[in-house]
C-alpha atoms as a PDB file:
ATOM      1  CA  UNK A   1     129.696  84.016  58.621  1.00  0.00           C
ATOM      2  CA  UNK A   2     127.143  85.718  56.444  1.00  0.00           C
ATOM      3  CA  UNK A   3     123.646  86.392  58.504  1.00  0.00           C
ATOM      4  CA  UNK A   4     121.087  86.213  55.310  1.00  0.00           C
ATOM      5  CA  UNK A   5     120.954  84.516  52.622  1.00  0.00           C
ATOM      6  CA  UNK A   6     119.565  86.369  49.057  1.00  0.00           C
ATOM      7  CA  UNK A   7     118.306  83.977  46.067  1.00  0.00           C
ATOM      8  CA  UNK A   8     118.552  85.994  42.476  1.00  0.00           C
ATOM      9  CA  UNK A   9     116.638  85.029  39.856  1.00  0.00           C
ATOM     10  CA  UNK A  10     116.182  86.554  36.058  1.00  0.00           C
ATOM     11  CA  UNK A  11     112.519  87.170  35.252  1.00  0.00           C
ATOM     12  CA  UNK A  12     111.159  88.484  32.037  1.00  0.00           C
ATOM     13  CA  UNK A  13     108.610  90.053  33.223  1.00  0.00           C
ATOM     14  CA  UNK A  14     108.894  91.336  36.508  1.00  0.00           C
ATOM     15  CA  UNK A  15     105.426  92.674  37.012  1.00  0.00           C
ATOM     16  CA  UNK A  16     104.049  89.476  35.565  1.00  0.00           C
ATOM     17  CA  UNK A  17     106.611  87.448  38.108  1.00  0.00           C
ATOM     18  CA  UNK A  18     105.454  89.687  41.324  1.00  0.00           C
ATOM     19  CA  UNK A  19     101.841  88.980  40.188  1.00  0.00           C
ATOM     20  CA  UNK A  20     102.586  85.044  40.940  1.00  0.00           C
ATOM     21  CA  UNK A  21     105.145  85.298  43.408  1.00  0.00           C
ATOM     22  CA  UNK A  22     102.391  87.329  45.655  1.00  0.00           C
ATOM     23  CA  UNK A  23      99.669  85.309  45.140  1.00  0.00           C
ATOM     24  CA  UNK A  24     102.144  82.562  46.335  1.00  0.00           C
ATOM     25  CA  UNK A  25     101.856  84.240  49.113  1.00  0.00           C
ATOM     26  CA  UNK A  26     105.373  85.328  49.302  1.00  0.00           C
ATOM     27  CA  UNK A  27     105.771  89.465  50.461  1.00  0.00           C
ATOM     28  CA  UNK A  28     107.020  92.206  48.735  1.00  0.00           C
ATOM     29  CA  UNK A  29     110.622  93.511  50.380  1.00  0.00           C
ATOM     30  CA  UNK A  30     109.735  97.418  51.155  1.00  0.00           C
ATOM     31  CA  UNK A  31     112.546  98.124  51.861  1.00  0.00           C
ATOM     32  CA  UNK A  32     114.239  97.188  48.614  1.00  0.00           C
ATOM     33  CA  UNK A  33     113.033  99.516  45.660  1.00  0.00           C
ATOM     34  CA  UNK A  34     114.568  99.873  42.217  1.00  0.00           C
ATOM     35  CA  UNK A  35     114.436 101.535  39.243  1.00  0.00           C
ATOM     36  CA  UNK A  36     115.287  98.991  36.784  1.00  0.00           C
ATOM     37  CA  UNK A  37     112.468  96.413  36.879  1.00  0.00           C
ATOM     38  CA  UNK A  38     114.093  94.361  39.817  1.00  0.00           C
ATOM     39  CA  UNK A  39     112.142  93.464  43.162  1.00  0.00           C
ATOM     40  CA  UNK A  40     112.769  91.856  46.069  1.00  0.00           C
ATOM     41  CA  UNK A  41     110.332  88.883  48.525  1.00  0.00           C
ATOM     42  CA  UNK A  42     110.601  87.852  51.207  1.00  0.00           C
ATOM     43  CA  UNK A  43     109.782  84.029  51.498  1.00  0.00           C
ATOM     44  CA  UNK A  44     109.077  82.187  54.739  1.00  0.00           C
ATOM     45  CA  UNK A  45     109.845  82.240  58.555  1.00  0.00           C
ATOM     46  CA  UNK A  46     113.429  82.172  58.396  1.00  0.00           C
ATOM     47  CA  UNK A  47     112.905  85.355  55.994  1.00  0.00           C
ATOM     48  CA  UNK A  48     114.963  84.640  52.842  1.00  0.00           C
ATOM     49  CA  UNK A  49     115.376  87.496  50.429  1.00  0.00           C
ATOM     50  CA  UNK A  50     114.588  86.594  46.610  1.00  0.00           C
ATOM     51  CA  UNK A  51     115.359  88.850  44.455  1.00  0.00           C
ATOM     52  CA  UNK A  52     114.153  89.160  41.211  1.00  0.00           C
ATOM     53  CA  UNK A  53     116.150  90.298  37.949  1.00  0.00           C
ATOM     54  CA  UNK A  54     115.245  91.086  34.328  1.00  0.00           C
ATOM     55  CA  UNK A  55     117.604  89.568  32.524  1.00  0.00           C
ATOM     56  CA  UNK A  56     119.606  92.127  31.316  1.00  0.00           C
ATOM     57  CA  UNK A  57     120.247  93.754  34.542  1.00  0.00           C
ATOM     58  CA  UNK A  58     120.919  90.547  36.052  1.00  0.00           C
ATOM     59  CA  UNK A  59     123.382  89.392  32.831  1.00  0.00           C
ATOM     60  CA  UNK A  60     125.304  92.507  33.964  1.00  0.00           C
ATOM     61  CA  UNK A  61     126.035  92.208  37.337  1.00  0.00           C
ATOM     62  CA  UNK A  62     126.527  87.961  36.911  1.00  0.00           C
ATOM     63  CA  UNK A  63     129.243  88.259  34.812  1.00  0.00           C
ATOM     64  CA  UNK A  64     127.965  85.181  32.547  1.00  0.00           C
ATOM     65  CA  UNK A  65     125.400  84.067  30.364  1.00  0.00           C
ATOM     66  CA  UNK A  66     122.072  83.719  31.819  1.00  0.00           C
ATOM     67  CA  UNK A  67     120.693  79.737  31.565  1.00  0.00           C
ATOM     68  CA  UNK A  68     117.326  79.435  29.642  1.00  0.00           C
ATOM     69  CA  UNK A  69     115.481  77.964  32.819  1.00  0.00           C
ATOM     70  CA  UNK A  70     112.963  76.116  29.879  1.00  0.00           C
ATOM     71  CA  UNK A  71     115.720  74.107  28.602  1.00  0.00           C
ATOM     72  CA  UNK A  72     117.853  73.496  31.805  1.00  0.00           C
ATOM     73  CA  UNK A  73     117.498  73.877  35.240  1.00  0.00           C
ATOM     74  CA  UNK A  74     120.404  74.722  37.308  1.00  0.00           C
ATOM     75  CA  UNK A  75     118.539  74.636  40.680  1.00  0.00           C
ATOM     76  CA  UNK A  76     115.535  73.413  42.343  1.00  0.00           C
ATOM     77  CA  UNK A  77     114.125  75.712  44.987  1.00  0.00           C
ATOM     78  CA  UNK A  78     112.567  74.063  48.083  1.00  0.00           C
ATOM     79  CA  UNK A  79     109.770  75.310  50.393  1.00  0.00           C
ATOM     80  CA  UNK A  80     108.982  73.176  53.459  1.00  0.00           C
ATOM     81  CA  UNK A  81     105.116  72.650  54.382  1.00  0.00           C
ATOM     82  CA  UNK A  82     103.869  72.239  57.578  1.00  0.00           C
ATOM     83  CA  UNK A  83     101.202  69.693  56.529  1.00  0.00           C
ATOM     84  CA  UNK A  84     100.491  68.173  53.240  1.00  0.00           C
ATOM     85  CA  UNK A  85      97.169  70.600  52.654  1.00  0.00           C
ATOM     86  CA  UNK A  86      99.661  73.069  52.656  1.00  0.00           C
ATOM     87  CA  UNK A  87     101.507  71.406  49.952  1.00  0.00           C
ATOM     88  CA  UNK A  88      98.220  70.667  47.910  1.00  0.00           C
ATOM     89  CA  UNK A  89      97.382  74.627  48.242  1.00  0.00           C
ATOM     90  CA  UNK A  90     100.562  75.558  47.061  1.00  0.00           C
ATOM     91  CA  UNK A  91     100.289  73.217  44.207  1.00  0.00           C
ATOM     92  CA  UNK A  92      96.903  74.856  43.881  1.00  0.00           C
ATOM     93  CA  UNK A  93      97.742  78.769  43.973  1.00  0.00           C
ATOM     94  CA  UNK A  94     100.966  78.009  41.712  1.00  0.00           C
ATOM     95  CA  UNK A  95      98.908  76.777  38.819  1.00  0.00           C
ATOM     96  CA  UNK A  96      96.167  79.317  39.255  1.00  0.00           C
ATOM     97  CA  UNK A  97      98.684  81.879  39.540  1.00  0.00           C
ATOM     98  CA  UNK A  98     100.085  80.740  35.948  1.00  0.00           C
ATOM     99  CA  UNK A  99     102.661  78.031  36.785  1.00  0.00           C
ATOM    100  CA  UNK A 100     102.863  75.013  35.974  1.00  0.00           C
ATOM    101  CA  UNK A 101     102.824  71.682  38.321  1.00  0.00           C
ATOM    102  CA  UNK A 102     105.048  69.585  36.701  1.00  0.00           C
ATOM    103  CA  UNK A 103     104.819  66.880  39.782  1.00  0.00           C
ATOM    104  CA  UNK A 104     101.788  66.596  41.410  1.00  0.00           C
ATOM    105  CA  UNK A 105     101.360  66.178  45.007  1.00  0.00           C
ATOM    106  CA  UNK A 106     102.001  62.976  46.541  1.00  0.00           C
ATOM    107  CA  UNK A 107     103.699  60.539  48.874  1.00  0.00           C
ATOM    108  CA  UNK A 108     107.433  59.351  48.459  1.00  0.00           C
ATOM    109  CA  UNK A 109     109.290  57.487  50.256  1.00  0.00           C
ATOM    110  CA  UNK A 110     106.165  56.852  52.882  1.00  0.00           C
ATOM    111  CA  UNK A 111     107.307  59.991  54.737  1.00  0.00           C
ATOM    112  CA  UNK A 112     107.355  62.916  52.225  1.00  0.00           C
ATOM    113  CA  UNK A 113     104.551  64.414  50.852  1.00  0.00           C
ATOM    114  CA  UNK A 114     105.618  67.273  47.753  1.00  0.00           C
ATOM    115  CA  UNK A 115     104.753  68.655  44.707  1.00  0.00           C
ATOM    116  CA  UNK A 116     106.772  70.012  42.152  1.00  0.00           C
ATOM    117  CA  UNK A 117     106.027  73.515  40.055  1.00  0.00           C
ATOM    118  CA  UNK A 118     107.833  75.763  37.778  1.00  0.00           C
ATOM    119  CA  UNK A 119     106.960  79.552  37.919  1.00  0.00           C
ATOM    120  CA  UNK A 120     106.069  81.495  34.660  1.00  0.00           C
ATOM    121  CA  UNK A 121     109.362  81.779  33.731  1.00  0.00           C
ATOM    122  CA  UNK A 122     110.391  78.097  34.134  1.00  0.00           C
ATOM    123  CA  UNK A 123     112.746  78.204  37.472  1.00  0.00           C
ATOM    124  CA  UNK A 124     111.252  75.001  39.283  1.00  0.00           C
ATOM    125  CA  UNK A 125     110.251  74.904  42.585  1.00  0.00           C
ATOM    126  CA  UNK A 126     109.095  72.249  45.315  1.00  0.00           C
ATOM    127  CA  UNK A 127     107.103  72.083  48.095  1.00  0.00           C
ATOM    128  CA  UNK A 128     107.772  68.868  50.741  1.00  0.00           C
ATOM    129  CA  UNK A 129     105.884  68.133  54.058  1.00  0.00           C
ATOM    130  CA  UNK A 130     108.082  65.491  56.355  1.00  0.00           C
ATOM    131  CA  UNK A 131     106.598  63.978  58.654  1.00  0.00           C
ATOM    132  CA  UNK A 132     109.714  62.997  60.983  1.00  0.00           C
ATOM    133  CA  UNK A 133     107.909  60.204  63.071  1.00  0.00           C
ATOM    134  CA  UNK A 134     108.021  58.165  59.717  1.00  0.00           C
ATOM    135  CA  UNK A 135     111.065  59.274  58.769  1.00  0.00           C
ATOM    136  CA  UNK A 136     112.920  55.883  58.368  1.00  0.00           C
ATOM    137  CA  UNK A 137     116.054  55.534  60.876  1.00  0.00           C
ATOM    138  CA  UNK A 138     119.243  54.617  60.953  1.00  0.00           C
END
């Protein structure tokens, strides 16, 4: 079995992209350097690498045509809080960083707390706290 798991994602403007993906608070990979544009984070505890793509670069090694992520979306990315302030500062520092919150936080379910964003190039993202003594059973 595979021991990491690596997101790729097409940007169109990669310094623009590492701009909001930093002040997300996600890291720069330094270990990962490139010549063509692309960059690599590293979100979370569990350490998952994203790597980020211009589209032309990324068109090449995909095989396939690249989805317009402001039309479509072909996944939703989720990032678990540990509270729902986190959730609301995420929410937060993705608009200020130039996203857009396209669900504001809130309660569903009376267990879930989340928020919904896309990043400057449109791939969505989410951001869900769970509080599992609510978490309905059975």
């Amino acid at each position: 079995m595979t021991r990491e798991l690596w997101l790729n994602m097409t940007v169109r403007e990669p310094e623009r992209s590492k701009e909001f993906y930093t002040q997300l608070g996600f890291q720069l990979n330094e270990k990962y350097t490139s010549q063509d544009g692309s960059f690599s984070l590293i979100v979370g505890d569990n350490q998952v690498v994203l790597m980020l793509f211009p589209e032309s670069v990324f068109r090449g090694f995909a095989g396939n045509t690249v989805a317009n992520s402001w039309q479509s979306t072909e996944v939703l990315f989720s990032l678990g809080a540990n509270s729902r302030d986190e959730v609301d500062e995420l929410a937060m520092k993705a608009e200020l960083a130039g996203g857009t919150v396209f669900s504001k936080p809130g309660e569903r379910d009376g267990w879930m707390y989340g928020c919904g964003f896309t990043d400057p190039d449109g791939h969505r993202w989410n951001a869900l706290y769970m509080d599992m003594s609510k978490m309905p059973q059975g």
